[in-house]
C-alpha atoms as a PDB file:
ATOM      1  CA  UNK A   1     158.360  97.519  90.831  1.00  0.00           C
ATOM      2  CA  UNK A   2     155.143  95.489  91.764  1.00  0.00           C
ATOM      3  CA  UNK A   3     154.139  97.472  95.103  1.00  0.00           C
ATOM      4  CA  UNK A   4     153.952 100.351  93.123  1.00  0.00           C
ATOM      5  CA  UNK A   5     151.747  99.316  90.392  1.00  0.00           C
ATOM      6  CA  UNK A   6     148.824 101.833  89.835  1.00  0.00           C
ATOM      7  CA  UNK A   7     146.481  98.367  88.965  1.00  0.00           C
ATOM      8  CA  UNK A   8     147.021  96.857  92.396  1.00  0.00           C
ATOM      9  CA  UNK A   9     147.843  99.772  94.570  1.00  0.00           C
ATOM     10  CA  UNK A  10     144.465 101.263  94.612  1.00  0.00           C
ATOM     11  CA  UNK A  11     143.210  97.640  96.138  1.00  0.00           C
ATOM     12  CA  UNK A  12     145.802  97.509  98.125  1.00  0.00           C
ATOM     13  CA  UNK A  13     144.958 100.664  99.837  1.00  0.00           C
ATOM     14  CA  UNK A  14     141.036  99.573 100.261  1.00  0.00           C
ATOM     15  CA  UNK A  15     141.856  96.233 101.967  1.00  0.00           C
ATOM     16  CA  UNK A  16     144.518  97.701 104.250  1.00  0.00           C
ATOM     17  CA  UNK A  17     141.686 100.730 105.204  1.00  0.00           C
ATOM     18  CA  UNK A  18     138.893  98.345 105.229  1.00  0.00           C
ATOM     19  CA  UNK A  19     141.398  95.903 107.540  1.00  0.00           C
ATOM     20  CA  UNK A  20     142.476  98.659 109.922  1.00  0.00           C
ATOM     21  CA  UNK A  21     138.721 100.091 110.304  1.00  0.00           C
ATOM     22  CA  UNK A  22     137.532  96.637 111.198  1.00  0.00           C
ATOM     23  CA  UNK A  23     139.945  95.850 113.788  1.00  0.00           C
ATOM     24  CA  UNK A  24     139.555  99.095 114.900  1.00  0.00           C
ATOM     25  CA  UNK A  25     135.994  99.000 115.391  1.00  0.00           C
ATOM     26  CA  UNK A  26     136.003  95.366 116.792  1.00  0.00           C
ATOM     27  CA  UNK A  27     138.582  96.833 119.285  1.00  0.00           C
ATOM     28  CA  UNK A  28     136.185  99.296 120.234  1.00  0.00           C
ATOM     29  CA  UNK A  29     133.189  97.354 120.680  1.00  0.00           C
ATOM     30  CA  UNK A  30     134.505  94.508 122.846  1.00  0.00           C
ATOM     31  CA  UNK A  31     137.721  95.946 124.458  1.00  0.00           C
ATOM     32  CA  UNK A  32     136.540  99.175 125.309  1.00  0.00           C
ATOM     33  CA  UNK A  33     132.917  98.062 126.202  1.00  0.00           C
ATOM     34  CA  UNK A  34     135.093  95.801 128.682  1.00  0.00           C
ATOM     35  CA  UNK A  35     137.288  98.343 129.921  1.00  0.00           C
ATOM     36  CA  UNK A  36     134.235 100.650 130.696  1.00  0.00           C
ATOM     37  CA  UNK A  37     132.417  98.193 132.423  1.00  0.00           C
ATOM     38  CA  UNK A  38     134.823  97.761 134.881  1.00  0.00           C
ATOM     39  CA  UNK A  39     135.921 101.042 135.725  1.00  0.00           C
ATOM     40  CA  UNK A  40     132.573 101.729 136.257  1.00  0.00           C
ATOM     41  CA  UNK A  41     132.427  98.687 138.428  1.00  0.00           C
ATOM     42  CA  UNK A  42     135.452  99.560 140.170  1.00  0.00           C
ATOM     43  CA  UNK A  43     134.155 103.280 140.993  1.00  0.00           C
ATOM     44  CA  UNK A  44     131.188 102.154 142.531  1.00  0.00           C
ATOM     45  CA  UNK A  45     132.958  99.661 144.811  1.00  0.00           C
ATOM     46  CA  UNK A  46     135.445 103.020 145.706  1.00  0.00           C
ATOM     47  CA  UNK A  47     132.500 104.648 146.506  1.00  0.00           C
ATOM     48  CA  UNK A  48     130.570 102.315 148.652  1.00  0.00           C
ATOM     49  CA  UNK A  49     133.729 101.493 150.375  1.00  0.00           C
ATOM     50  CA  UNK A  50     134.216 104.953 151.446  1.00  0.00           C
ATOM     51  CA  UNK A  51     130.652 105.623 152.463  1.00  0.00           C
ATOM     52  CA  UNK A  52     131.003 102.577 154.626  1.00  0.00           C
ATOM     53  CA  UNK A  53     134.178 103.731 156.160  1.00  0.00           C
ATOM     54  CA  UNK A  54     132.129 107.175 157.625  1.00  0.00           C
ATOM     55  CA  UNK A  55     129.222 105.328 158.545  1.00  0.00           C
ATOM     56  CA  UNK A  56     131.448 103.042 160.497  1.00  0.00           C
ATOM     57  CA  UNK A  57     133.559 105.870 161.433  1.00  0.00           C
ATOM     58  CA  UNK A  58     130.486 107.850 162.867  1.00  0.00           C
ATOM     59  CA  UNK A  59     128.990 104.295 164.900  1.00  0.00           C
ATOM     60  CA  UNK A  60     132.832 104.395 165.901  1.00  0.00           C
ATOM     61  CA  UNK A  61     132.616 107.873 167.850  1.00  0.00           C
ATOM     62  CA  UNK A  62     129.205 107.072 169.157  1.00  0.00           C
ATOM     63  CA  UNK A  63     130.254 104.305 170.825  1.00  0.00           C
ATOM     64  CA  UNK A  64     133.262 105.578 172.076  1.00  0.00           C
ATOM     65  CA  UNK A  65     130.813 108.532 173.289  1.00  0.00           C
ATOM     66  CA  UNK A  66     128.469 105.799 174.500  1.00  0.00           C
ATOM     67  CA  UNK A  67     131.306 103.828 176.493  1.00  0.00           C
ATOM     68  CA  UNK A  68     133.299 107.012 178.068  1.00  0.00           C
ATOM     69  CA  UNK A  69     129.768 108.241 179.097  1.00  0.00           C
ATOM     70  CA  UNK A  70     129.092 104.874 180.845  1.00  0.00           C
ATOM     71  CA  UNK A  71     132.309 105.056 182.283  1.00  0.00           C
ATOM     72  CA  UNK A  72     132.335 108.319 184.087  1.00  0.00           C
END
């Protein structure tokens, strides 16, 4: 059987390694250097959002403070 002949199934090991590591590595580089970036990205808009929401929480209750002050 010719997939099993010990000439041409050494090679065909090497190029099917040397395929798989390649794509594997390309993957790596541009995918996951993608992917990375913007959960990163994503995080720090989470974050700022948040710290905008109790800054804007805090003005909130001082102006509430402010306005039922004025009020009384």
């Amino acid at each position: 059987m010719p997939q099993f002949d010990f000439y041409s199934f050494s090679g065909q090991i090497f190029w099917t390694l040397v395929g798989f590591y390649t794509f594997y590595f390309f993957i790596l580089h541009f995918y996951l250097a993608n992917f990375s970036e913007m959960f990163k990205m994503r995080q720090k808009l989470i974050s700022n959002f948040t710290k905008n929401r109790e800054i804007s929480s805090k003005q909130a209750k001082i102006f509430d403070t402010f306005v039922l002050s004025k009020l009384s």
